[in-house]
Protein backbone atom coordinates (compact mmCIF):
# COMPACT_ATOMS: atom_id res chain seq x y z
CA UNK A 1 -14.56 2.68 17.30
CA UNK A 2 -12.18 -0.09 17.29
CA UNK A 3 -14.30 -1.73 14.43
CA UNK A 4 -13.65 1.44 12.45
CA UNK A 5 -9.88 1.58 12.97
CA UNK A 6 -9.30 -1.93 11.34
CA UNK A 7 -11.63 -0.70 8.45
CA UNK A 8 -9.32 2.53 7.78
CA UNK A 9 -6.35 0.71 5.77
CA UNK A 10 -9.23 0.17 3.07
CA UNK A 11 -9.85 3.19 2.53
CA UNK A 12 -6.42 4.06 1.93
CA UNK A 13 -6.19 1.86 -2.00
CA UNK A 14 -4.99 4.96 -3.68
CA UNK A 15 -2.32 5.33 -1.11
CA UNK A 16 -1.29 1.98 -1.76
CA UNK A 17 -1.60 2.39 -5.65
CA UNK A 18 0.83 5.18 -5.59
CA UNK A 19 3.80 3.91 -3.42
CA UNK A 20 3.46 0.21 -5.11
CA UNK A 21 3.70 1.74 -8.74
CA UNK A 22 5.91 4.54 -7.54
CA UNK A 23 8.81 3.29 -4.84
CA UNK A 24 10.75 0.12 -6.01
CA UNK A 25 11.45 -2.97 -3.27
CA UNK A 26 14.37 -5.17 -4.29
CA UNK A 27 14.22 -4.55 -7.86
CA UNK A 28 10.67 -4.68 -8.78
CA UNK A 29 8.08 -2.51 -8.05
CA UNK A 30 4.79 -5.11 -7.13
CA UNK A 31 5.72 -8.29 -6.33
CA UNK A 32 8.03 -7.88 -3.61
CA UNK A 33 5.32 -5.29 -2.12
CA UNK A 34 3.05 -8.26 -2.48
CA UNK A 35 5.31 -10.82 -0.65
CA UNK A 36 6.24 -7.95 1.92
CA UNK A 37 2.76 -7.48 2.67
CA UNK A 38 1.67 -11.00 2.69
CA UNK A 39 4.23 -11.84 4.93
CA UNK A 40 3.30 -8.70 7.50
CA UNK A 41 -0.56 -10.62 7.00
CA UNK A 42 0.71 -13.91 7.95
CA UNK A 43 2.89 -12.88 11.06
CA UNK A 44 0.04 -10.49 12.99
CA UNK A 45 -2.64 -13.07 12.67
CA UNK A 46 -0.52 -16.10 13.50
CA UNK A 47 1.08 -13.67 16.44
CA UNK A 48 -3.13 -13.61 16.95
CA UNK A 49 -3.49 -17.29 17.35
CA UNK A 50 -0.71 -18.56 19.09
CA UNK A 51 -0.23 -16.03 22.39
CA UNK A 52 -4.08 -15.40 22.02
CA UNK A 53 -4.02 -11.90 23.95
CA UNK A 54 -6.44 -10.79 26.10
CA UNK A 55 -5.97 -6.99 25.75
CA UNK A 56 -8.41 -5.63 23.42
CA UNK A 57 -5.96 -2.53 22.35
CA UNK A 58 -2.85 -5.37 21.58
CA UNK A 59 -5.76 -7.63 19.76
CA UNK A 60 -6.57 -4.02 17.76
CA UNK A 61 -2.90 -3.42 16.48
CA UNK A 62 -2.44 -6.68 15.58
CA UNK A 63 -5.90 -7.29 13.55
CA UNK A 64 -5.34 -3.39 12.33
CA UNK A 65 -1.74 -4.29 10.44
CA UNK A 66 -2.99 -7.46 8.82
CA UNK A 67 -6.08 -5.60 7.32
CA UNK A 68 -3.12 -2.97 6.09
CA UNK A 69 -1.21 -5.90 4.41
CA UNK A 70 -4.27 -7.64 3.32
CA UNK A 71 -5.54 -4.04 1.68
CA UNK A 72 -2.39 -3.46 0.51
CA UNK A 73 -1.90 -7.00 -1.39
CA UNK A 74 -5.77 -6.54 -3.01
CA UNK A 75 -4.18 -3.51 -4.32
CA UNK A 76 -1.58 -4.67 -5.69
CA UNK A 77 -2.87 -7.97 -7.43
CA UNK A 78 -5.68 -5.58 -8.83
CA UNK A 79 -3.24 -3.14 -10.57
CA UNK A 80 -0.87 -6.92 -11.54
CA UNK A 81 -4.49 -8.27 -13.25
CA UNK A 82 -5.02 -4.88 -15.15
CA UNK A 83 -1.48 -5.14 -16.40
């Protein structure tokens, strides 16, 4: 079960597809998602390995939003490559 919930923001790409190409962040419409998203990345899992929690639901969340930003940002370089 809980493997399955940090699986579900891949299966979302298209979701990501359409607000990255379709709702503007500070001017431009990819990069800044990509920065956004790698930053969101960078703070769960460091949040991960410096309080190291012991609650498998708080370990969940965190580990569930980076796979969202980390989803999201494969999105986005894909559709930045094809461009």
């Amino acid at each position: 079960m809980l493997v399955a919930l940090i699986k579900l923001p891949w299966s979302l790409r298209i979701l990501f597809g359409l607000i990255s190409d379709n709702v503007p962040l500070c001017g431009t419409r990819r990069k800044s998602w990509v920065m956004l998203m790698g930053a969101l990345q960078f703070v769960m899992l460091l949040t991960v390995g410096l309080t190291c929690p012991t609650d498998p639901l708080v370990v969940t969340a965190l580990l569930f939003f980076s796979s969202l930003g980390q989803a999201f940002c494969a999105c986005v370089v894909d559709a930045l490559m094809v461009v």
